[in-house]
Protein backbone atom coordinates (compact mmCIF):
# COMPACT_ATOMS: atom_id res chain seq x y z
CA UNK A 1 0.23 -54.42 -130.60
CA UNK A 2 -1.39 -56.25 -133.71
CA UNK A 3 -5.32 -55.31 -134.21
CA UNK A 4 -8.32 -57.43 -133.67
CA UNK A 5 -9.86 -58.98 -137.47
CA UNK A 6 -13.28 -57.00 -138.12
CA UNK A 7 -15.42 -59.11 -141.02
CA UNK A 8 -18.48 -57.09 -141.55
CA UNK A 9 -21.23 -60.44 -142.25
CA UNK A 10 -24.20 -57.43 -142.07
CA UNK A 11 -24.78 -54.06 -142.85
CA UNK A 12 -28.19 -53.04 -143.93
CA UNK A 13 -30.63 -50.01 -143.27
CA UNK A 14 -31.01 -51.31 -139.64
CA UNK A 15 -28.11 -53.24 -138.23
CA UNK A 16 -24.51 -53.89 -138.80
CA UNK A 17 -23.25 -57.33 -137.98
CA UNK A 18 -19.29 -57.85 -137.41
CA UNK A 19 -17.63 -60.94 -136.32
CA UNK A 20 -14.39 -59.61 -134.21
CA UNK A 21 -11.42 -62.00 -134.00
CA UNK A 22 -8.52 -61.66 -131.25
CA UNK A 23 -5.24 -63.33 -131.75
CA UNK A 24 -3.50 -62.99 -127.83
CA UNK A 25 -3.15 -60.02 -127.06
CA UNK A 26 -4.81 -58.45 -129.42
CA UNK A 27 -6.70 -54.97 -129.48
CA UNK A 28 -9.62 -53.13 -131.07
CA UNK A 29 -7.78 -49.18 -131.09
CA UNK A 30 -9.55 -46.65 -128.82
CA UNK A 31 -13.13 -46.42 -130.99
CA UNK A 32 -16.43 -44.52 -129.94
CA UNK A 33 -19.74 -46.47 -130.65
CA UNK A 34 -21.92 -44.49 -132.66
CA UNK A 35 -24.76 -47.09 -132.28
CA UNK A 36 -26.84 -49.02 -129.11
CA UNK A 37 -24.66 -52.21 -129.30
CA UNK A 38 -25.11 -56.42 -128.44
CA UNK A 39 -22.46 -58.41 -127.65
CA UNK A 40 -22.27 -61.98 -128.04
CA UNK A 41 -19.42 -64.34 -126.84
CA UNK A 42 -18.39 -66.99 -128.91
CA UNK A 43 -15.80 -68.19 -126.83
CA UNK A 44 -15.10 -68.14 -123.19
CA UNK A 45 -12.58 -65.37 -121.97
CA UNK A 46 -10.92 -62.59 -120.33
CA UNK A 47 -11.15 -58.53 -122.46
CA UNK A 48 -9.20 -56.26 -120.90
CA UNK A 49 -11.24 -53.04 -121.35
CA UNK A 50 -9.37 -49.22 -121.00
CA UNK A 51 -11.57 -46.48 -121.23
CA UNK A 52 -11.24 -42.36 -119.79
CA UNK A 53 -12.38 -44.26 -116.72
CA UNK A 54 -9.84 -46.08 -116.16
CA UNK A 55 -9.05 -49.77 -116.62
CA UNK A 56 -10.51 -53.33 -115.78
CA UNK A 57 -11.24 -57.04 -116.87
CA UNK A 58 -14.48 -58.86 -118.11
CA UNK A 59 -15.22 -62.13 -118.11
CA UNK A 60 -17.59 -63.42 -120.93
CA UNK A 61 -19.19 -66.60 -121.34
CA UNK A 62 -19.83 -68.18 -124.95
CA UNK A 63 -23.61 -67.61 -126.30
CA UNK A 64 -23.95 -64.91 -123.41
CA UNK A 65 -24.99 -61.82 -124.78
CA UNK A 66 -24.81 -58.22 -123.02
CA UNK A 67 -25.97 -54.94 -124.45
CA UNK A 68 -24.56 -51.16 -124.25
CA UNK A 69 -25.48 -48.18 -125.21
CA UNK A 70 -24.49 -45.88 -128.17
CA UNK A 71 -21.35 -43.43 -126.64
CA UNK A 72 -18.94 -46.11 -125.27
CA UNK A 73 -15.71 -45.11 -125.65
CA UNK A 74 -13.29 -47.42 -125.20
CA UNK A 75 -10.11 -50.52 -126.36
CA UNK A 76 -10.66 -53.91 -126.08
CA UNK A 77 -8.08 -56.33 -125.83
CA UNK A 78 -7.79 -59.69 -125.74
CA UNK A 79 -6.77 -60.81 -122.06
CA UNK A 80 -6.42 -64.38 -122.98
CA UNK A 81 -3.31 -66.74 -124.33
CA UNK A 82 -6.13 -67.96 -127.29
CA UNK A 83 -8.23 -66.64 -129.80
CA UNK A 84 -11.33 -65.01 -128.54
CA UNK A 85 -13.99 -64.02 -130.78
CA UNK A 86 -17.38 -62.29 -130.77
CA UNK A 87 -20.07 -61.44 -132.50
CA UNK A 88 -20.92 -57.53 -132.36
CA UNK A 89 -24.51 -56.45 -134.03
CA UNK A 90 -25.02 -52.46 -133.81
CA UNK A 91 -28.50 -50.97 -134.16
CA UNK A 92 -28.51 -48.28 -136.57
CA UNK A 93 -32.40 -47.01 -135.52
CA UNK A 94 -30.42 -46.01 -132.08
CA UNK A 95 -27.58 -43.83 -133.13
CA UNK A 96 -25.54 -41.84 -130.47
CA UNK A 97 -27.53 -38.33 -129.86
CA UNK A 98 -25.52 -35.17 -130.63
């Protein structure tokens, strides 16, 4: 499976900012988020999300953002037969507790 394209535009004392790029078909790798996390769609898709939970689709809308909390465990992957790309900024002031 080829990887999603990570280009870090941020990273400062309080927020990392990473553009994510998809080719079809395209995953993430199981990763853990360390930090409180924002989401925003720049194109309109399909991720196909597997996490210990099990496994299940998402539909995101361009310029609509959505927000999780630090702990997610999880691979995205790129449902779609087109590039999908978002726009991930993580908040370093709310790192996962221990």
């Amino acid at each position: 499976m080829t990887l999603a394209v990570p280009t870090v535009q941020v990273d400062n004392e309080t927020s990392i900012v990473t553009e994510w790029r998809f080719s079809p078909g395209a995953n993430t790798g199981w990763h853990q988020h360390m930090y409180d996390y924002v989401v925003v769609p720049m194109t309109t898709g399909t991720l196909r999300l597997k996490s210990a939970d099990g496994e299940h689709e998402a539909e995101l809308v361009a310029g609509q953002a959505y927000y999780r909390q630090a702990g997610v465990e999880h691979d995205v992957i790129n449902a779609n037969d087109y590039e999908f790309v978002f726009v991930e900024v993580e908040l370093k002031d709310r790192p996962l507790s221990t």
